[in-house]
Protein backbone atom coordinates (compact mmCIF):
# COMPACT_ATOMS: atom_id res chain seq x y z
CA UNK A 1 41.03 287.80 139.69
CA UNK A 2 41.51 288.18 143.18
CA UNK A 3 38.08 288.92 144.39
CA UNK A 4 36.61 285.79 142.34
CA UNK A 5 38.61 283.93 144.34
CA UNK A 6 37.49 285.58 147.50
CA UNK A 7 34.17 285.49 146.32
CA UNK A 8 34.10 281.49 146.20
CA UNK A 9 36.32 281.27 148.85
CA UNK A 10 33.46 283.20 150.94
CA UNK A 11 30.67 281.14 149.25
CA UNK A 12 32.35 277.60 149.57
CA UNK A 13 32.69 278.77 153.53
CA UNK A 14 29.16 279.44 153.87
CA UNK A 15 27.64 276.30 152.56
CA UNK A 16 30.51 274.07 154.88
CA UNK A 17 28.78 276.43 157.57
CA UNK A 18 25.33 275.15 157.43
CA UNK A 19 23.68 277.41 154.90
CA UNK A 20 22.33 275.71 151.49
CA UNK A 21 20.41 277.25 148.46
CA UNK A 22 17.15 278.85 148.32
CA UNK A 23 14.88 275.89 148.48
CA UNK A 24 12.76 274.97 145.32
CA UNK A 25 8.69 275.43 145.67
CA UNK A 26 6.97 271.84 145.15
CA UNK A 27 5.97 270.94 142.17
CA UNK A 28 2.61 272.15 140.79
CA UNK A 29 -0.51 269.66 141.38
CA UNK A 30 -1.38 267.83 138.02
CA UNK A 31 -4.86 268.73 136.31
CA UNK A 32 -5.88 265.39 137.27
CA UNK A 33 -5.52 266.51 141.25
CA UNK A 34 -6.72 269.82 141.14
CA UNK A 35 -9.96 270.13 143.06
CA UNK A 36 -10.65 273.96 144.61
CA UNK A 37 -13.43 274.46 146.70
CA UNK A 38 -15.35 277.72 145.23
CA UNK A 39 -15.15 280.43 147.51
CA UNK A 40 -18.37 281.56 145.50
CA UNK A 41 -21.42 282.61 148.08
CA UNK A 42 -24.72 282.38 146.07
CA UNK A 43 -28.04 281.00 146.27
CA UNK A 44 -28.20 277.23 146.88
CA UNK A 45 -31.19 274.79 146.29
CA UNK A 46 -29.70 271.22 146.53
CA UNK A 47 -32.27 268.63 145.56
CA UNK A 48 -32.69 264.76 146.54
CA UNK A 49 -36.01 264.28 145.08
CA UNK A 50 -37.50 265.82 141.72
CA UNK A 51 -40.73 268.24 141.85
CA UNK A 52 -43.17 265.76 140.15
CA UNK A 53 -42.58 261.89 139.82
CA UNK A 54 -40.79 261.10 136.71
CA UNK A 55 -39.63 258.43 134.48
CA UNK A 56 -36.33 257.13 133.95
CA UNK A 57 -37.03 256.32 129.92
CA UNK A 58 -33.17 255.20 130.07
CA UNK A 59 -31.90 253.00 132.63
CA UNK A 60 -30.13 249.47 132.87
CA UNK A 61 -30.87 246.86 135.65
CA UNK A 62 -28.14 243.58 134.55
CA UNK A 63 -30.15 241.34 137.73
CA UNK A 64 -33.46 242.19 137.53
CA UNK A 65 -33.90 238.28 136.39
CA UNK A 66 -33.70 237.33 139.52
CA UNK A 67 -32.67 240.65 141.90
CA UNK A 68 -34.68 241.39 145.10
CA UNK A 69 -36.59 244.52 143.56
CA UNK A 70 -37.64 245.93 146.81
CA UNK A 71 -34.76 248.04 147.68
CA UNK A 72 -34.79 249.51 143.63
CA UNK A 73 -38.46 250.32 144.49
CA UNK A 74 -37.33 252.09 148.16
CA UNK A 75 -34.25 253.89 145.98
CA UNK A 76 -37.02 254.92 143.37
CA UNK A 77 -39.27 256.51 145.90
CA UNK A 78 -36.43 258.22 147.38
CA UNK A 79 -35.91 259.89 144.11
CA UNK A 80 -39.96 260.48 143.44
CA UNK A 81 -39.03 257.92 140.39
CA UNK A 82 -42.69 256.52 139.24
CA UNK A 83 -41.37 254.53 136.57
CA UNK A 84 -38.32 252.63 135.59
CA UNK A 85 -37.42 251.35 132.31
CA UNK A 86 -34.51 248.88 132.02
CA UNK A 87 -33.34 248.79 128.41
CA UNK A 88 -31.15 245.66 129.41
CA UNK A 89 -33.85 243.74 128.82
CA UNK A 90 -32.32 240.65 127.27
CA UNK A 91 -29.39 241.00 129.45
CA UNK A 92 -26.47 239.99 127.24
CA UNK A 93 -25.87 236.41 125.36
CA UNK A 94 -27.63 234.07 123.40
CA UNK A 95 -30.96 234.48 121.87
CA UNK A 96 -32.02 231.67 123.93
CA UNK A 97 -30.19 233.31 127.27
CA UNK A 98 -31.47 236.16 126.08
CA UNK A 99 -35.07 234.83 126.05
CA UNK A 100 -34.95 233.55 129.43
CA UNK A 101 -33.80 236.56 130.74
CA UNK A 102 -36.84 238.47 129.58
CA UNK A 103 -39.23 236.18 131.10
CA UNK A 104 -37.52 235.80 134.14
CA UNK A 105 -37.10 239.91 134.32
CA UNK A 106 -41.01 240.42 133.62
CA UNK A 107 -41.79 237.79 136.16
CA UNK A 108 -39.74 239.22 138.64
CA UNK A 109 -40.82 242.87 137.64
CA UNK A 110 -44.57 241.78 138.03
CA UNK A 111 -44.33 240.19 141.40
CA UNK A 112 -42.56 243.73 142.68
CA UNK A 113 -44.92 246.18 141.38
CA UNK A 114 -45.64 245.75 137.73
CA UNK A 115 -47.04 249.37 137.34
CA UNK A 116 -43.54 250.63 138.23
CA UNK A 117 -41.12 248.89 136.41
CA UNK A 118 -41.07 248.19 132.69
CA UNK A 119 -38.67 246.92 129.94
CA UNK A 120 -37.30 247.26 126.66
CA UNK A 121 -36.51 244.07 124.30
CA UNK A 122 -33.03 243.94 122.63
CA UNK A 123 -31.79 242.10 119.24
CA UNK A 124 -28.55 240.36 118.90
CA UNK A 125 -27.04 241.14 115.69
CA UNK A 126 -24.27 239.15 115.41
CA UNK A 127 -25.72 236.55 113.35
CA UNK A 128 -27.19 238.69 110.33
CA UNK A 129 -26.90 237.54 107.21
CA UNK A 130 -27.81 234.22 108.37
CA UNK A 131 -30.32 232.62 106.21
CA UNK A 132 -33.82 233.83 108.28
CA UNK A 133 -31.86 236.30 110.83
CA UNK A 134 -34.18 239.03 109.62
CA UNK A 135 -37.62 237.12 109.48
CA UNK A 136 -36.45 235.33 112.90
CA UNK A 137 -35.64 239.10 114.40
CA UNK A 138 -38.51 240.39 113.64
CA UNK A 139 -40.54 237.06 115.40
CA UNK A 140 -38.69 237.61 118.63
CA UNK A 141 -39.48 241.47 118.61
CA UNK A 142 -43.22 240.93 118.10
CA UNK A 143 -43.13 237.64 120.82
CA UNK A 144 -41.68 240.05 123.25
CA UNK A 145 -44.30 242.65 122.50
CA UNK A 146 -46.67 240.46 123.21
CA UNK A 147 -44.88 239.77 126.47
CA UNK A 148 -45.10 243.24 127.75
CA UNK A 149 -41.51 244.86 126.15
CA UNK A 150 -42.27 248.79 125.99
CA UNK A 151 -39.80 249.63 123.02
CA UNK A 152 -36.77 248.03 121.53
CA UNK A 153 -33.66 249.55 122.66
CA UNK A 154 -30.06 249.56 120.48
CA UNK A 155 -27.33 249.45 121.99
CA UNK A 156 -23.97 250.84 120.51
CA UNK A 157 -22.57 247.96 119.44
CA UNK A 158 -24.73 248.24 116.34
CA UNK A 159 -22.45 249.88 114.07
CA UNK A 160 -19.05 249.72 116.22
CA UNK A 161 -18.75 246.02 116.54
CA UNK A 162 -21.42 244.13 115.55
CA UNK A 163 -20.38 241.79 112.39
CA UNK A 164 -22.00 239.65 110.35
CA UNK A 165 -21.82 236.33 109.37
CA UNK A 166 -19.08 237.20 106.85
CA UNK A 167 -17.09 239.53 109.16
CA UNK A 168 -18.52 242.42 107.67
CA UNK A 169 -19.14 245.76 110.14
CA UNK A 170 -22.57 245.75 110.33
CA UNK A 171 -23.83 249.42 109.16
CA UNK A 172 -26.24 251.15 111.73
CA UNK A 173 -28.39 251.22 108.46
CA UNK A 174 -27.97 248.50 106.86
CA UNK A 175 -30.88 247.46 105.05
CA UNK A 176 -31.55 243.98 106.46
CA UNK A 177 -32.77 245.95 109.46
CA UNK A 178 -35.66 247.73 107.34
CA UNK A 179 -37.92 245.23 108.55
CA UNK A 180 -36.97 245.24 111.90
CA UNK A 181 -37.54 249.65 112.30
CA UNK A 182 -40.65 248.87 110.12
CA UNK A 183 -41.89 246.64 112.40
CA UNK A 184 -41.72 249.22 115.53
CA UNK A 185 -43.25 251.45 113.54
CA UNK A 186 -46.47 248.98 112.57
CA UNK A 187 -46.66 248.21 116.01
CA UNK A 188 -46.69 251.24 117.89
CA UNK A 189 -43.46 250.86 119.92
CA UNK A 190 -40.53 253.06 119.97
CA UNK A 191 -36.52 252.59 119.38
CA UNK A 192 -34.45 254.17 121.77
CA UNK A 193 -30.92 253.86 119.66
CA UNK A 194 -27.45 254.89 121.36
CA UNK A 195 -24.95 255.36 118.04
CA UNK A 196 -21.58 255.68 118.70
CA UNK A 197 -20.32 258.13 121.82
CA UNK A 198 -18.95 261.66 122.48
CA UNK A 199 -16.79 262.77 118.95
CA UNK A 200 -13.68 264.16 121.83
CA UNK A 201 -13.69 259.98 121.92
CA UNK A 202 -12.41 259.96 118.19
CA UNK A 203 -10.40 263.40 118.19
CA UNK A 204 -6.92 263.50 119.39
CA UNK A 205 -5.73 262.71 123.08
CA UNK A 206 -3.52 266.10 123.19
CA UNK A 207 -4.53 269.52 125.52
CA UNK A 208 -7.02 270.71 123.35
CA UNK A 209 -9.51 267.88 123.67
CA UNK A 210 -12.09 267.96 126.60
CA UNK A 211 -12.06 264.70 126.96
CA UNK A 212 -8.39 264.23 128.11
CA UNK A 213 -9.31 263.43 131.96
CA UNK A 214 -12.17 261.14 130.93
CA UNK A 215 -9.76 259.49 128.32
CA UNK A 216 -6.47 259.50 130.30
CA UNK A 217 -8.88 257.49 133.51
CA UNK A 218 -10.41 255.35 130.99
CA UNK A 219 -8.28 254.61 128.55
CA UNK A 220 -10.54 251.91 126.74
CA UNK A 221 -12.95 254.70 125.49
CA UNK A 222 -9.91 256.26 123.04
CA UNK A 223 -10.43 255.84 119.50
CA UNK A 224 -8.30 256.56 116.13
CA UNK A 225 -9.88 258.99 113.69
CA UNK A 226 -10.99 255.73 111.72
CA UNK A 227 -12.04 253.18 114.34
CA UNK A 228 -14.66 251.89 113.13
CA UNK A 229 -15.06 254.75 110.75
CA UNK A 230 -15.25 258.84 111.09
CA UNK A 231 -17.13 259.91 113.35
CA UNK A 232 -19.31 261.95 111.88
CA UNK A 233 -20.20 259.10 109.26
CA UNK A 234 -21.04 256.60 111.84
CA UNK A 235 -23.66 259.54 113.10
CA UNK A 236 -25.25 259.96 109.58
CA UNK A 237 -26.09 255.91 109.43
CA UNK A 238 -28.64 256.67 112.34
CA UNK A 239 -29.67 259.66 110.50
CA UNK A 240 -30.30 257.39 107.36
CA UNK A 241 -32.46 255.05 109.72
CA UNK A 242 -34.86 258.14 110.51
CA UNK A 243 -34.74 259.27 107.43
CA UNK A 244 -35.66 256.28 105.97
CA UNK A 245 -38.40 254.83 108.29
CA UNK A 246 -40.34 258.58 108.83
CA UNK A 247 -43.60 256.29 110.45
CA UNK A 248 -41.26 254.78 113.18
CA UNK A 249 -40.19 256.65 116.67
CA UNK A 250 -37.12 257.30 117.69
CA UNK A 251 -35.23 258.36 120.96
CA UNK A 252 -31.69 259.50 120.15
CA UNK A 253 -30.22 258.53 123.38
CA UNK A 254 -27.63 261.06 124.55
CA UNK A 255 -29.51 263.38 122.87
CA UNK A 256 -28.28 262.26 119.63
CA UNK A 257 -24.57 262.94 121.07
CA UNK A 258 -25.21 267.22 119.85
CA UNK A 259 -26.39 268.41 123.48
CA UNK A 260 -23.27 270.68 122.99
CA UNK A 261 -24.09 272.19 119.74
CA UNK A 262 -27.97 272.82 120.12
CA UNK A 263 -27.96 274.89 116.78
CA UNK A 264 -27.68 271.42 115.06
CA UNK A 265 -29.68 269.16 116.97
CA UNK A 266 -32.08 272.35 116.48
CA UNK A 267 -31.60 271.60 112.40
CA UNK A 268 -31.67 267.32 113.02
CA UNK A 269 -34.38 267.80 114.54
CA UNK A 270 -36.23 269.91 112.25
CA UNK A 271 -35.67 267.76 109.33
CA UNK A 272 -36.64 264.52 111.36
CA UNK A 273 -40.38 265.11 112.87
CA UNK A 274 -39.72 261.50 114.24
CA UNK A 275 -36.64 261.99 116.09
CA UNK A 276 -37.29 261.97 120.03
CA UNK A 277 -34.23 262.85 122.08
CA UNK A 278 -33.12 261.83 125.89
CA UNK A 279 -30.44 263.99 128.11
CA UNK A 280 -28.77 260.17 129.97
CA UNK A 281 -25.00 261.22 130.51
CA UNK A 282 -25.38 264.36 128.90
CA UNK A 283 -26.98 267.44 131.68
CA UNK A 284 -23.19 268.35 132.49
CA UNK A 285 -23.20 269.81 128.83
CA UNK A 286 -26.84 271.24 129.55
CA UNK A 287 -25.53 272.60 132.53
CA UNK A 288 -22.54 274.55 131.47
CA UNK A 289 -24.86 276.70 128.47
CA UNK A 290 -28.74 277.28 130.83
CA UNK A 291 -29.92 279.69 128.85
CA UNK A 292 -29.17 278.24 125.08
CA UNK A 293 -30.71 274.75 126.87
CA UNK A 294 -33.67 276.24 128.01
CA UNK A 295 -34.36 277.81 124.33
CA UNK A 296 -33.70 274.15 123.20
CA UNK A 297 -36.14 272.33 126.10
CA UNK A 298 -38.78 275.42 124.86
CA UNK A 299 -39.25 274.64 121.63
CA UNK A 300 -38.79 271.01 121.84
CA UNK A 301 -40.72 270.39 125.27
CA UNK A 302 -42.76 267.59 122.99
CA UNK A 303 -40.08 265.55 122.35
CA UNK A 304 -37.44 265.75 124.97
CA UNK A 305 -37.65 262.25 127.29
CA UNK A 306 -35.80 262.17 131.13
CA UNK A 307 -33.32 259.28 131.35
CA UNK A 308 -29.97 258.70 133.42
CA UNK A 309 -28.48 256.18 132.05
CA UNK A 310 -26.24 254.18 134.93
CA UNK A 311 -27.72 253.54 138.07
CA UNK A 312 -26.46 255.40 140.74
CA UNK A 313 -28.98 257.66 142.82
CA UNK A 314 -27.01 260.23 144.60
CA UNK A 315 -26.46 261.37 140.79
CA UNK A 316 -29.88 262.33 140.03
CA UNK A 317 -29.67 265.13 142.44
CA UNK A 318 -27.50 267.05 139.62
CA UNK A 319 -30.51 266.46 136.98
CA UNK A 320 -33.20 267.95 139.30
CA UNK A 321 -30.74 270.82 140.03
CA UNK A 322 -30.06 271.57 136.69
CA UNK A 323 -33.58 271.16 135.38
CA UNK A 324 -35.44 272.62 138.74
CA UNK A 325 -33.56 275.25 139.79
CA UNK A 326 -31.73 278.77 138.44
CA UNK A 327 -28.54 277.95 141.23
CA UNK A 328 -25.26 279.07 140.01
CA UNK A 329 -21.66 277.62 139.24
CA UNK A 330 -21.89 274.50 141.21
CA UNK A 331 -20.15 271.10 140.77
CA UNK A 332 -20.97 268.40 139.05
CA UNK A 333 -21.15 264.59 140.11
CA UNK A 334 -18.06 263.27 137.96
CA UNK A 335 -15.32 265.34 137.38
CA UNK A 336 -13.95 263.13 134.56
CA UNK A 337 -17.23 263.92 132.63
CA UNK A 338 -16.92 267.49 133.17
CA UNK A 339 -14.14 269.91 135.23
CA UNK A 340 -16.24 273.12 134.63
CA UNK A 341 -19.27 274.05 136.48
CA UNK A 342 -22.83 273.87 136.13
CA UNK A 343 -25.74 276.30 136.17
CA UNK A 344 -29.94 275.45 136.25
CA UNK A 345 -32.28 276.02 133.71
CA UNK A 346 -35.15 277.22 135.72
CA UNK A 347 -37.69 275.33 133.75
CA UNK A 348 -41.15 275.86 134.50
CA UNK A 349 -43.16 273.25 135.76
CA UNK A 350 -45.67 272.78 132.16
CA UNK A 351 -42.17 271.86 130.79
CA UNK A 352 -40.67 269.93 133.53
CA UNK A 353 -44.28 267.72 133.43
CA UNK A 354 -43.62 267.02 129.73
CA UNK A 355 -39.88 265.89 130.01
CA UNK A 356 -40.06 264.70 133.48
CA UNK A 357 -43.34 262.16 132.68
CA UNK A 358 -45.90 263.47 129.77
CA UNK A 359 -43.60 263.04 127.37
CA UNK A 360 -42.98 259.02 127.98
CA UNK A 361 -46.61 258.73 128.66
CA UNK A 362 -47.48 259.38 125.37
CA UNK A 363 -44.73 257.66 123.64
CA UNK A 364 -43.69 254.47 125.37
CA UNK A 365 -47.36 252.16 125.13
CA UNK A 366 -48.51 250.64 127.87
CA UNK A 367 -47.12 252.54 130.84
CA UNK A 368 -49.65 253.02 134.10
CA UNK A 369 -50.51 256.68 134.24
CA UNK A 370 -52.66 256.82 137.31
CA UNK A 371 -49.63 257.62 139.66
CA UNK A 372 -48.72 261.07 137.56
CA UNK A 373 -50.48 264.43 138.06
CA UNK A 374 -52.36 265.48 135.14
């Protein structure tokens, strides 16, 4: 008893003295902060510009109504971009906004250098199942044909939030839209379609999903298990659509959503001859699995399309990189979209013509080919 009393008599006198406890290490950083700088040293090939001109088959330009296009066309030569397509081509609104859009966005697009820039038409489907929506759809599609529209792009509203006149989801293959893919098919245009978005989007928000950053920073992009429906079913409505319209062309945009399980965009697009597919938003899962991707780009070099998606040039770089080069473990442009590193395909240059600008060429009608290489 008498020396655990000394012992906190001693103890109480050294803290009165000055002396405190051990101090406490800070707190770890969060995943969210956690940045290192590799202290990897290998073989670097950092590229601003591609090896042969390309074109951007998926890009959106909201002001090219009425934008100055000059400084796009300086940003595009920066890049060794030949062609842009904007798939906003009806911006967003009414039919009739819609309509003047177009017109104004062609006008605009043919005083800055026609040859260069191109668009897709859109469809509003929020009035279907009006009496004539389909027979008035398919009108506007072949008046803006006529026009000069490339394609007819989707947007991912078809089959998330699109209703109809009753309320009613509108299915990505619902059959009121036969005509419409029918149509693209008679006249020799394609359909780039964007169908729902990453399945992490639909999983759970809990450590195991990929996801988490992009989700936790966005939080908008979170959805339940059943919002609008499974995942996977929302998927198989496009799938219907190709299956279904087999003398049509599609671009899966995003490459279908499956760039990170190649062994079944392999099998999708076996069983759909028709089925195109474009890598916007998606090289960071191209990038982490080079050798699997350049099997994929290999066998599919026919049918594989270059687009971006958002507008931002210093992001190309990572594309060219990826695509070009056989560099090693180095970062990609958005951590949110992907924390782990990324590693080039090395693809050689017959390939890189077909996906970079052969490839569209053949594909989207109408496009000037005299600025490409042969």
């Amino acid at each position: 008893m008498r020396i655990f009393y000394l012992s906190a008599f001693l103890l109480t006198g050294l803290l009165a003295c000055g002396q405190s406890k051990p101090s406490q290490p800070d707190m770890p950083l969060g995943f969210e902060e956690y940045d290192p700088v590799s202290t990897l040293k290998v073989p670097e090939h950092k590229l601003t510009r591609s090896k042969f001109p390309f074109i951007d088959v998926h890009n959106h330009q909201w002001d090219m109504d009425k934008a100055n296009l000059k400084p796009l066309l300086a940003q595009m030569d920066s890049l060794n971009m030949g062609i842009m397509i904007n798939l906003s081509g009806r911006g967003w609104g009414s039919v009739a906004q819609g309509t003047q859009f177009f017109d104004n966005a062609m006008a605009n697009a043919a005083k800055a250098s026609p040859k260069r820039l191109a668009l897709f038409t859109n469809l509003n489907f929020d009035e279907i199942g009006r009496k004539g929506w389909t027979e008035d759809a398919v009108k506007l599609l072949e008046e803006d044909v006529k026009k000069g529209a490339r394609g007819l792009k989707i947007f991912k509203n078809l089959g998330l939030n699109n209703k109809d006149v009753s309320g009613q989801r509108v299915r990505v293959d619902d059959p009121r839209l036969d005509p419409i893919w029918a149509k693209c098919g008679e006249l020799g245009i394609p359909v780039l379609i964007h169908t729902a978005d990453p399945k992490s989007f639909w999983d759970p928000m809990d450590r195991y999903n990929e996801r988490w950053l992009e989700l936790k920073l966005h939080g908008g992009r979170k959805r339940s298990a059943n919002d609008p429906i499974p995942w996977d079913k929302l998927i198989a409505e496009q799938h219907n659509v190709f299956r279904k319209h087999p003398k049509t062309t599609f671009i899966a945009a995003h490459m279908g959503w499956y760039p990170n399980d190649l062994n079944k965009l392999d099998s999708l697009m076996t069983v759909f001859p028709n089925m195109n597919v474009e890598i916007g938003a998606v090289i960071a899962e191209l990038g982490r699995q080079p050798r699997a991707s350049r099997k994929f780009f290999e066998k599919y070099q026919d049918r594989i399309l270059f687009g971006k998606d958002s507008w931002v040039p210093s992001e190309y770089a990572t594309y060219f990189r990826v695509l070009e080069t056989e560099d090693e473990y180095f970062p990609y442009h958005k951590k949110y979209h992907a924390f782990w590193r990324m590693y080039g395909m090395g693809l050689p240059d017959e390939i890189l013509k077909k996906v970079y600008y052969k490839n569209a060429l053949r594909i989207v009608p109408g496009l000037d080919k005299s600025q490409f290489p042969k």
